[in-house]
Protein backbone atom coordinates (compact mmCIF):
# COMPACT_ATOMS: atom_id res chain seq x y z
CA UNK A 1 38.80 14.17 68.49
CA UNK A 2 39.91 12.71 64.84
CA UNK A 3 37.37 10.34 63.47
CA UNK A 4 38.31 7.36 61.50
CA UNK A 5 36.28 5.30 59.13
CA UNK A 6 34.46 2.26 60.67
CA UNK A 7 35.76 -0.80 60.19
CA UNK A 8 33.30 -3.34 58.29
CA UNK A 9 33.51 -6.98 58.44
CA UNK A 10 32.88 -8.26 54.85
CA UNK A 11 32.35 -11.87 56.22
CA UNK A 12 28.39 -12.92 56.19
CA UNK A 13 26.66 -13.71 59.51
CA UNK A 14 26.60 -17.60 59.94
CA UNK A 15 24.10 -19.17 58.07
CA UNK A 16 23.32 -16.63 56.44
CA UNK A 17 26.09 -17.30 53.08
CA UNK A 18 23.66 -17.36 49.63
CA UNK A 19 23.71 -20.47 47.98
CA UNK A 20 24.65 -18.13 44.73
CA UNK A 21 27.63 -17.13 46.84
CA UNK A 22 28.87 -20.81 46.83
CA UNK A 23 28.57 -21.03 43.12
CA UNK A 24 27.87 -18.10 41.11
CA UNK A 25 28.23 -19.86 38.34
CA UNK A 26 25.49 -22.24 39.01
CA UNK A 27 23.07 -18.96 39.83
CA UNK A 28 24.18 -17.44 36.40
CA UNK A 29 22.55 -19.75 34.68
CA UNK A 30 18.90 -19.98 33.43
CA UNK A 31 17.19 -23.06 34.83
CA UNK A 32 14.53 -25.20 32.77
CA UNK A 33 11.50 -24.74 32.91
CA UNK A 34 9.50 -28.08 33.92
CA UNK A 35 6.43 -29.15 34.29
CA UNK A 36 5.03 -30.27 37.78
CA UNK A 37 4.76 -34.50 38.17
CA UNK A 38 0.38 -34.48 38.30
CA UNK A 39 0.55 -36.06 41.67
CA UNK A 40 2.53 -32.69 43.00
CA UNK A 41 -0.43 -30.63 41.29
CA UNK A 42 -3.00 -32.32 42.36
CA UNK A 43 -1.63 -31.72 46.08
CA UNK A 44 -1.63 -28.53 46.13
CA UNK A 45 -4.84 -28.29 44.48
CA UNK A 46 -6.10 -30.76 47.14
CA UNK A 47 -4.27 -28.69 49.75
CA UNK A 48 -6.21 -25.18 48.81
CA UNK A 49 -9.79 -27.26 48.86
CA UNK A 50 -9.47 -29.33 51.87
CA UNK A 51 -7.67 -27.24 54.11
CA UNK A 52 -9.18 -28.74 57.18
CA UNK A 53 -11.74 -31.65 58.31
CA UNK A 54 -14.35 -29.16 58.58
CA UNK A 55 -14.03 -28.03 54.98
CA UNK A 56 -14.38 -31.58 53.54
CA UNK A 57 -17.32 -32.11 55.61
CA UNK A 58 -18.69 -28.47 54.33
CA UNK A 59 -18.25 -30.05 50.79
CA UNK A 60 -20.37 -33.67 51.91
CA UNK A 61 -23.16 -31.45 52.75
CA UNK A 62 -23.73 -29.83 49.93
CA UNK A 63 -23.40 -33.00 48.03
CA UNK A 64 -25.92 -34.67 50.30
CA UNK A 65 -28.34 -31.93 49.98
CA UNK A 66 -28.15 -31.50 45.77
CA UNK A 67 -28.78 -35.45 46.47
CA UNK A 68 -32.04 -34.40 47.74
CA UNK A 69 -31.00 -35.91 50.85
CA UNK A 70 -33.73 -35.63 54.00
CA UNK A 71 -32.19 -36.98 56.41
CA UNK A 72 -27.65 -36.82 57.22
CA UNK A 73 -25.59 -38.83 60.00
CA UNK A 74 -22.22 -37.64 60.65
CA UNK A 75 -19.20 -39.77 62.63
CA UNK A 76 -16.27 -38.49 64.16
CA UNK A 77 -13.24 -39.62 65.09
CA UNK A 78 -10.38 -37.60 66.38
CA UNK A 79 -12.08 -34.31 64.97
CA UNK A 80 -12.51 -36.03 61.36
CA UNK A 81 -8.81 -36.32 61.11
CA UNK A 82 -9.27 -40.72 61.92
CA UNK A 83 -12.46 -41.04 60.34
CA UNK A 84 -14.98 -38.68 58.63
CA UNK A 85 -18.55 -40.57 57.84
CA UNK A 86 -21.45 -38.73 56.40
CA UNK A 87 -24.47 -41.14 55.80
CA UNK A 88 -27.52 -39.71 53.74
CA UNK A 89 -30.49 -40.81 52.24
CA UNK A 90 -30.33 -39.30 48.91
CA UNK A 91 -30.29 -40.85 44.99
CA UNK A 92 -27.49 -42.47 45.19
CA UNK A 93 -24.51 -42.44 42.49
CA UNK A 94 -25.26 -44.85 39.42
CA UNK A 95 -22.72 -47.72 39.10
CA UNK A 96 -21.68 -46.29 35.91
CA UNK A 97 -20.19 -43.25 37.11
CA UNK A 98 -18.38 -44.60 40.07
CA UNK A 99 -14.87 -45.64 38.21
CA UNK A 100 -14.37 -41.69 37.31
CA UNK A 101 -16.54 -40.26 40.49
CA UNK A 102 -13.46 -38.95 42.13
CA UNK A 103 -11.65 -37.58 39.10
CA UNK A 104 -10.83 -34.53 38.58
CA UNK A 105 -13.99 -31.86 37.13
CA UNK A 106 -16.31 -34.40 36.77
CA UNK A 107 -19.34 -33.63 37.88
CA UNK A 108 -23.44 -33.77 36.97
CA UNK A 109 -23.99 -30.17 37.99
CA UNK A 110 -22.78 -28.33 35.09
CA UNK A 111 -21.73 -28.75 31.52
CA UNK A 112 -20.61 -25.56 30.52
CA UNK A 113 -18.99 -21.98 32.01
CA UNK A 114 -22.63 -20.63 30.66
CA UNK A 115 -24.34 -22.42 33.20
CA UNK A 116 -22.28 -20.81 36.29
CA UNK A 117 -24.84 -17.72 35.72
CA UNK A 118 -27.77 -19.76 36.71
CA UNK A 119 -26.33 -22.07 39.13
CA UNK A 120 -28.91 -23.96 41.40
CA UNK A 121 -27.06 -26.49 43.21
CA UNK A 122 -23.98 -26.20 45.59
CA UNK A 123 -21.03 -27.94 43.65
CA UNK A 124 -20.15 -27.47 40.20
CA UNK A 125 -16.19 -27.28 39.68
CA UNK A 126 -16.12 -31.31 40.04
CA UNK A 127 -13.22 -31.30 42.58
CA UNK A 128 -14.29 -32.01 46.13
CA UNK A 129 -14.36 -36.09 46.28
CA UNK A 130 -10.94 -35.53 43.99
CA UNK A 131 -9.52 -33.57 46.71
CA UNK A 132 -10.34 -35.35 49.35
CA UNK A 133 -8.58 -38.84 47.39
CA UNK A 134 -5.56 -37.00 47.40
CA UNK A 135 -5.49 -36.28 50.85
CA UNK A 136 -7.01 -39.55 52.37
CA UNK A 137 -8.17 -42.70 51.36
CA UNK A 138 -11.56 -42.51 50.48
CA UNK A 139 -14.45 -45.13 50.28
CA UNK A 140 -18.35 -44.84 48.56
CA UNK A 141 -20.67 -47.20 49.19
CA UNK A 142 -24.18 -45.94 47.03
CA UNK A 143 -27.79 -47.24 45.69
CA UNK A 144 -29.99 -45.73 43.73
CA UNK A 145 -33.44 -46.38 43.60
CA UNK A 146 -33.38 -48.59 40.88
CA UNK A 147 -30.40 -50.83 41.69
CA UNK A 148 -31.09 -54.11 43.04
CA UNK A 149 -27.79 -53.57 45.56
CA UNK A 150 -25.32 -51.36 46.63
CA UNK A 151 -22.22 -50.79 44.86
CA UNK A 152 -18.95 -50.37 47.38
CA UNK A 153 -15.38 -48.75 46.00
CA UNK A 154 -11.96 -47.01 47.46
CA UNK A 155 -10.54 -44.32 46.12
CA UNK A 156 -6.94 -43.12 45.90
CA UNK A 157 -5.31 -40.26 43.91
CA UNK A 158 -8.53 -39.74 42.22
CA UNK A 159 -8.37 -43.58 40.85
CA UNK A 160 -10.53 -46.67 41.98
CA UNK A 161 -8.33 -48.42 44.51
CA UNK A 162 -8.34 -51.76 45.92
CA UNK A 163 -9.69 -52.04 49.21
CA UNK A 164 -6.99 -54.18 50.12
CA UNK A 165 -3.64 -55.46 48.65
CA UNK A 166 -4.25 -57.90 46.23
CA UNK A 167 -7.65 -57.33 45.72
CA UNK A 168 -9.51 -56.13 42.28
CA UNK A 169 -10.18 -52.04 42.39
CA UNK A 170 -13.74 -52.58 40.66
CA UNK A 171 -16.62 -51.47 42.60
CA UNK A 172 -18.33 -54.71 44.47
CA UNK A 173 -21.62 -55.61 45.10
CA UNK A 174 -22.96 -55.02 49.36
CA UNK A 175 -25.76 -54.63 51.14
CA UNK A 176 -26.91 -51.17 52.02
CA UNK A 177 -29.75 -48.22 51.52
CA UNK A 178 -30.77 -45.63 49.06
CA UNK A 179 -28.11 -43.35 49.47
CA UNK A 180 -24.56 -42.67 49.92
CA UNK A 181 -22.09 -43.19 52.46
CA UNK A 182 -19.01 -42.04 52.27
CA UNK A 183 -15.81 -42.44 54.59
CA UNK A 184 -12.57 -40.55 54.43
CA UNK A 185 -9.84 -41.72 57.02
CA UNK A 186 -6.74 -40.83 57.69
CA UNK A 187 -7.03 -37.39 56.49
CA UNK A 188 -3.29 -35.84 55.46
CA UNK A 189 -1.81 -38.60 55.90
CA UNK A 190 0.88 -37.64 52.92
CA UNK A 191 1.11 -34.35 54.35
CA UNK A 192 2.85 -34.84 57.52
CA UNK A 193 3.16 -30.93 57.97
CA UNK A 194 -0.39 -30.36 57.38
CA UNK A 195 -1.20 -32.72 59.93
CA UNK A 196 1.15 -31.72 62.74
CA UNK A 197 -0.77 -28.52 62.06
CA UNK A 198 -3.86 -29.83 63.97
CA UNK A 199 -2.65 -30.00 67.66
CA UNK A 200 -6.30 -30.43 68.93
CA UNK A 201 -8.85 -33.00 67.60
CA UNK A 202 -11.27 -31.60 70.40
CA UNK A 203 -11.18 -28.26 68.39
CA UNK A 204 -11.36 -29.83 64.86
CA UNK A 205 -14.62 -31.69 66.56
CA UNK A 206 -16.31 -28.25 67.73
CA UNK A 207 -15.28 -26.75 64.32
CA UNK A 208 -17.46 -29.63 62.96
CA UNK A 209 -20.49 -29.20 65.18
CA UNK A 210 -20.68 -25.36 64.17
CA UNK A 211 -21.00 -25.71 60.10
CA UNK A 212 -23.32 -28.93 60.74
CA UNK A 213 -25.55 -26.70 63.07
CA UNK A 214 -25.15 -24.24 60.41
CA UNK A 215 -26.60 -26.48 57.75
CA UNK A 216 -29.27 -28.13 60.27
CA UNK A 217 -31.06 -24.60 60.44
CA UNK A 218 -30.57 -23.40 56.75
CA UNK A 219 -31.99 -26.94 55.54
CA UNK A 220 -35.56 -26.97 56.42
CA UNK A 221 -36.79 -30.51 56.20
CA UNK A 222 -33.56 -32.43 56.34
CA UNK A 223 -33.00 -34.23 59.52
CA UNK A 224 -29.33 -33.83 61.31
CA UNK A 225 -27.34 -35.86 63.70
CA UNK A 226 -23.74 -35.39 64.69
CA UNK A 227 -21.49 -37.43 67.18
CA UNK A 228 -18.47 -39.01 68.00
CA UNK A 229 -17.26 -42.45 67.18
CA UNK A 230 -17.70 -44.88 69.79
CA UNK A 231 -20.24 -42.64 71.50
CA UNK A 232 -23.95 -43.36 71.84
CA UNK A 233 -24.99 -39.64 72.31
CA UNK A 234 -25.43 -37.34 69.51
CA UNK A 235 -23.92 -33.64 69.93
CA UNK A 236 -26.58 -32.35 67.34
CA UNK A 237 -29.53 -34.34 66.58
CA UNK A 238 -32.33 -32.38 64.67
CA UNK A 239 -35.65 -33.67 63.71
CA UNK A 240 -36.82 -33.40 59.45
CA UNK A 241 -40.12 -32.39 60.69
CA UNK A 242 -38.32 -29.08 63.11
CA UNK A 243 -39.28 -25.59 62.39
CA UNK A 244 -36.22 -23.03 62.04
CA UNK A 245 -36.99 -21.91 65.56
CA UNK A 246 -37.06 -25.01 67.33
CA UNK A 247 -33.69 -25.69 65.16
CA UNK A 248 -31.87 -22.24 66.33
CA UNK A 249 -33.21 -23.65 69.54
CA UNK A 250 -31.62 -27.01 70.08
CA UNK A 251 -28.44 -25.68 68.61
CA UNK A 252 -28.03 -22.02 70.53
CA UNK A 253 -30.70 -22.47 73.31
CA UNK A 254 -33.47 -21.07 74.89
CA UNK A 255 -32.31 -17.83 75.71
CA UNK A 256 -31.96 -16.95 71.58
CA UNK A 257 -34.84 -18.80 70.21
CA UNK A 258 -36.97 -16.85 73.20
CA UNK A 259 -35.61 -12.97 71.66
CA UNK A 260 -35.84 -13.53 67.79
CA UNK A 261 -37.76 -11.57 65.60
CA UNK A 262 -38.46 -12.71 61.93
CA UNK A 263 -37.67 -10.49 59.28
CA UNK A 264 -38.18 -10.76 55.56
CA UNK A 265 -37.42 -8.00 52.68
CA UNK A 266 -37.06 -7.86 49.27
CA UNK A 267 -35.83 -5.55 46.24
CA UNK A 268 -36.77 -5.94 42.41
CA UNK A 269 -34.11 -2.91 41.88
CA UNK A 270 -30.99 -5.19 43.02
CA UNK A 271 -32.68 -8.64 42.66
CA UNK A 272 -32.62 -9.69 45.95
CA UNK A 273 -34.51 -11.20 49.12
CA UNK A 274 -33.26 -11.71 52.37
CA UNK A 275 -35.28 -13.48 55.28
CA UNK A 276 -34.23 -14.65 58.34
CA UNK A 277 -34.25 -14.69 62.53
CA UNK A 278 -32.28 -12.25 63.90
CA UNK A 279 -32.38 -11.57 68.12
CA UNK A 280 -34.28 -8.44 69.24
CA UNK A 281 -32.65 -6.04 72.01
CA UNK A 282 -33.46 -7.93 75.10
CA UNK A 283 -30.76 -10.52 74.59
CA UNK A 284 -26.85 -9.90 73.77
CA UNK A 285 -23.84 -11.92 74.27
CA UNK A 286 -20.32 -10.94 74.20
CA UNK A 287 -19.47 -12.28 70.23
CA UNK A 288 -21.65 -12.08 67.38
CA UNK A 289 -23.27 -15.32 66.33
CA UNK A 290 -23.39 -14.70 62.53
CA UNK A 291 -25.04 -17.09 60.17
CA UNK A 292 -25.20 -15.78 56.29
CA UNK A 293 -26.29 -17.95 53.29
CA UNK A 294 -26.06 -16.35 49.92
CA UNK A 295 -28.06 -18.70 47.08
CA UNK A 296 -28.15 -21.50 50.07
CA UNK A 297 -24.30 -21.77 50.32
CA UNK A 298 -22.85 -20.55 53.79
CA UNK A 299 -20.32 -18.40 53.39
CA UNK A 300 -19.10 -14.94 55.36
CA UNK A 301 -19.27 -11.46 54.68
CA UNK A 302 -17.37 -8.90 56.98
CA UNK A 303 -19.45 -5.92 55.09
CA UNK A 304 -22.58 -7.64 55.96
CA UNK A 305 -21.42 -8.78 60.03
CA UNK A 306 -20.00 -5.63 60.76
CA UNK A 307 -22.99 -3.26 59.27
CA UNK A 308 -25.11 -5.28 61.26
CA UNK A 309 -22.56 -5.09 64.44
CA UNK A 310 -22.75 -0.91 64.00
CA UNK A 311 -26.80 -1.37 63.61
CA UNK A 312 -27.17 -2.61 66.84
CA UNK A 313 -24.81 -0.83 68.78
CA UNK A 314 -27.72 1.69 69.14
CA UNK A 315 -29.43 -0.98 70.53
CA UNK A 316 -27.40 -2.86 73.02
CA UNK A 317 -25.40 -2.16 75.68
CA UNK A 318 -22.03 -1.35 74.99
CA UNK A 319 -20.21 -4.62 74.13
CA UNK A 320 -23.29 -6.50 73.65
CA UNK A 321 -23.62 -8.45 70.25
CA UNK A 322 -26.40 -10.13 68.24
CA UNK A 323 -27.62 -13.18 67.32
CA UNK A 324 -27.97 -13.42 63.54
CA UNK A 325 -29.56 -15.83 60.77
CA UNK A 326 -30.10 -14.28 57.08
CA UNK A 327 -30.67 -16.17 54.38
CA UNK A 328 -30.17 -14.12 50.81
CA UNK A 329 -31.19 -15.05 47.69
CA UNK A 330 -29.67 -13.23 44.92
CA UNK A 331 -30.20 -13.69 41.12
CA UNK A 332 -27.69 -15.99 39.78
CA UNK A 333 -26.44 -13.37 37.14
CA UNK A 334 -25.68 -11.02 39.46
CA UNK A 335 -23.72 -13.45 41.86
CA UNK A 336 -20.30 -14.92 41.01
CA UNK A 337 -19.54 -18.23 43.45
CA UNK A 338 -16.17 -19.09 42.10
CA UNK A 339 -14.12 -16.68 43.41
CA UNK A 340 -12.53 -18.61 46.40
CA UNK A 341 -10.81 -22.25 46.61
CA UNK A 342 -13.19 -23.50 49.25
CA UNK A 343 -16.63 -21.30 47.95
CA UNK A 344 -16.62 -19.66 51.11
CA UNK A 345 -16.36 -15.89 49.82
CA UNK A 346 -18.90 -15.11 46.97
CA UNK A 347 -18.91 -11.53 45.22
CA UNK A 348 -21.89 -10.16 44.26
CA UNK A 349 -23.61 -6.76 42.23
CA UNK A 350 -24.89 -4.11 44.55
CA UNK A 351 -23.28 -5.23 47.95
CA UNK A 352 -23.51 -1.80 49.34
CA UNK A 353 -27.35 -0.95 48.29
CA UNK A 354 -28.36 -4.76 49.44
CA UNK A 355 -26.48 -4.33 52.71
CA UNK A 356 -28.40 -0.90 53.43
CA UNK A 357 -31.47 -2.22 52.62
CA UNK A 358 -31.20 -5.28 54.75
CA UNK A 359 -29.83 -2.84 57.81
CA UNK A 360 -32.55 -0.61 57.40
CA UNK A 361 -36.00 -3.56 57.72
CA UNK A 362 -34.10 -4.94 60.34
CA UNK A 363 -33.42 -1.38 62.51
CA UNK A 364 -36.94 -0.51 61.93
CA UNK A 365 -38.02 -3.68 63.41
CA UNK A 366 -35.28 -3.35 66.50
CA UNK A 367 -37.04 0.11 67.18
CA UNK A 368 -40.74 -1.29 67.23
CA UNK A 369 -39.97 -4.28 69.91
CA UNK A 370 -37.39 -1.76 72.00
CA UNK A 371 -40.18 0.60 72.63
CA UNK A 372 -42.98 -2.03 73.17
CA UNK A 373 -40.82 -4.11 75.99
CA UNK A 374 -42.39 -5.26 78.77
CA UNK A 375 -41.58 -4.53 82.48
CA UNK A 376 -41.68 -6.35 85.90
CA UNK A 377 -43.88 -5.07 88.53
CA UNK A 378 -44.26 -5.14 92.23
CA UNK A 379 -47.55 -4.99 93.80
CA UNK A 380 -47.94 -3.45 97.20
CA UNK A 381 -48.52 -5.93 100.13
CA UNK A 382 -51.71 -5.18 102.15
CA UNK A 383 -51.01 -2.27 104.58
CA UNK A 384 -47.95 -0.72 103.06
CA UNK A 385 -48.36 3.06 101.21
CA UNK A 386 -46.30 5.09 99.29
CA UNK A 387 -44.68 8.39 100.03
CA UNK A 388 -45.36 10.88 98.56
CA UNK A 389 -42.87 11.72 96.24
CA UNK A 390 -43.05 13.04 92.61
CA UNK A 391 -43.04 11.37 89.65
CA UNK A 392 -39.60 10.11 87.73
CA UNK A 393 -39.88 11.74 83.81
CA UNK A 394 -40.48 9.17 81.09
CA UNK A 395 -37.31 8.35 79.05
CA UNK A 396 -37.71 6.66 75.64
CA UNK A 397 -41.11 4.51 76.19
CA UNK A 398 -40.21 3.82 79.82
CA UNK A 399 -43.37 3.91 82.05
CA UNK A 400 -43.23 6.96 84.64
CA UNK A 401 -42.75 5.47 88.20
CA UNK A 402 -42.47 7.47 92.06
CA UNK A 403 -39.42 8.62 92.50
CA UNK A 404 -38.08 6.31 96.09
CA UNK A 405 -36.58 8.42 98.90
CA UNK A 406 -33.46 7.87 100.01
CA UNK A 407 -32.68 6.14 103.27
CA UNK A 408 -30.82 7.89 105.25
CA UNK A 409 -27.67 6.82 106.32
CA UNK A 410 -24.70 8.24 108.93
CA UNK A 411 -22.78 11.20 107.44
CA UNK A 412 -25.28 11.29 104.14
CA UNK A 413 -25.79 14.60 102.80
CA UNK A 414 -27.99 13.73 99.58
CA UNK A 415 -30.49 11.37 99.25
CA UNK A 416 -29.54 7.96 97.16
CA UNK A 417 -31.27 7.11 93.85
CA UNK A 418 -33.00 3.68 92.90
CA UNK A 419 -33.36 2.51 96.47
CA UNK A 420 -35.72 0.74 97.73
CA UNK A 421 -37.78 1.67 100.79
CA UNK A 422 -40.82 -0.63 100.55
């Protein structure tokens, strides 16, 4: 049979045509290079910071907390994307400051790259509150200590704003507390994709309740409370005065706070110490409930979670996992923070010496409470005896009991284990 060339159609699939195609002219040509209108910049920017509600709360926190805030009230309404209020009781923000608070890298952390290696406090790029007045419109109402009232402004596009149309964008004079309160509503609102993006605010709301319950048991001495606008009831209310315990406690229950073990170790060699609550091998649940704070910041590690995952798999039953608190404090040399948008990766010196050290305190304290666990008994009633029978072998710290004889049964031809005759 004589072959013949196939035939190709030259024609492009529909919708498919190049634009160069159209006008190759047009695509010869070098375009200009422009610079990007500030507002477009400062979108994106705002757009790789605040990627969600959660990570604009994550950034109130930490402001809260390097406020020396003790005590934090956060409202939500339709999972922070309506309304996002976090209420604290810290310095306060002088009235001086407040016309460039939300520009921009401004900021009273830092004052020079230098001081990145001995960073103490959680912010010091200067671009949170800016983010967030790109993305929403923002309102501050502060006091300090010393002011005789509080001071009350909007934000918008990093820039004092009016309130209302009409109205002067100075800060004004209200009532109100030592501290800061600040609202952001109406979050993406000039990102229409963005927000189409967020199809549950029920989600959003439980993303919310995990990195506040996060905070509430790193921050000893602060007082928490989380809920809903419009609600009375709080879904995570934690006292100033609460040890870490009773904290892990409220937030993951009983059945947690009543398996962990406290663990503490340190290194000179790598310049590290890591202490923390981590469950013992009585209790697993299906997911690993992994809380890691490096310096005080929460961030994730998957070296860290899934060393820790393998650790325990000697431990618990297949597909069991851990709880996990660890709170490591690395020198600031050795640590670099800005390597991520939203601070939540940090790289640091030594990973893989730090991680082995930290595996090996915490396996040698798994192995001391596995073989030291306790056991329910069953006392005989008055009357009843044993049979004779001999003795099971110990296995791995397991008290020797009498083997049980089988009950026999219709067509049986060896006796059944582990029943129980009494």
């Amino acid at each position: 049979m004589s072959s013949s060339p196939m035939d190709i159609d030259p024609s492009p699939a529909a919708g498919t045509k190049r634009k160069a195609e159209e006008d190759p002219d047009e695509s010869r040509a070098a375009r200009r290079i422009r610079a990007l209108d500030p507002n477009v910049v400062n979108k994106i920017a705002a757009g790789e910071i605040i990627v969600a509600p959660v990570n604009a709360l994550k950034e109130l926190i930490e402001n809260s907390v390097d406020a020396g805030a003790t005590a934090l009230e956060v409202l939500v309404k339709d999972g922070g994307l309506k309304l996002l209020q976090i209420t604290d009781n810290g310095c306060g923000i002088q009235k001086e400051d407040m016309d460039i608070l939300c520009e921009r890298h401004t900021t009273s952390k830092i004052t020079a790259f230098e001081d990145l290696a001995s960073i103490a406090t959680y912010g010091f790029r200067g671009e949170a509150l800016a983010s967030i007045s790109h993305i929403a419109h923002l309102s501050v109402t502060t006091k300090t200590k010393d002011s005789d009232c509080a001071w009350r402004a909007a934000y918008l596009d990093g820039k004092l704003a009016p309130a209302k149309p009409g109205q002067s964008a100075e800060p004004k004079p209200t009532a109100g507390r030592q501290g800061t309160q600040i609202s952001v509503e109406d979050m993406f609102y000039n990102i229409p994709t963005r927000r189409r993006a967020f199809r549950s605010p029920a989600e959003e709301y439980n993303k919310i309740i995990d990195i506040v319950g996060r905070y509430a048991i790193h921050c000893k001495g602060v007082a928490f409370s989380c809920k809903k606008y419009g609600e009375s009831g709080t879904s995570v209310s934690i006292q100033a005065t609460a040890t870490e315990v009773d904290r892990i406690r409220q937030i993951h229950g009983s059945s947690v706070a009543n398996e962990l073990m406290q663990f503490s170790t340190s290194e000179d060699r790598w310049g590290f110490k890591a202490t923390g609550w981590a469950t013992n091998a009585n209790y697993n649940i299906k997911k690993t409930t992994f809380l890691l704070f490096i310096n005080h910041r929460c961030v994730e590690s998957t070296n860290i979670k899934k060393a820790l995952e393998q650790l325990y798999s000697s431990f618990l039953p297949k597909g069991g996992r851990p709880f996990i608190y660890i709170s490591l404090e690395i020198d600031p040399a050795r640590v670099d923070v800005n390597v991520h948008p939203t601070k939540q990766e940090v790289h640091f010196l030594n990973e893989d010496d730090i991680i082995q050290s930290i595996c090996e305190h915490i396996r040698s304290q798994l192995a001391e409470v596995d073989t030291s666990r306790t056991f329910m008994t069953q006392s005989l009633l008055p009357g009843s005896h044993l049979v004779d029978a001999p003795l099971q072998a110990e296995d791995e710290g397991v008290p020797a009991t009498p083997a049980t004889p089988a009950r026999e049964t219709p067509g049986s031809k060896r006796p059944r284990r582990n029943s129980n005759s009494l």
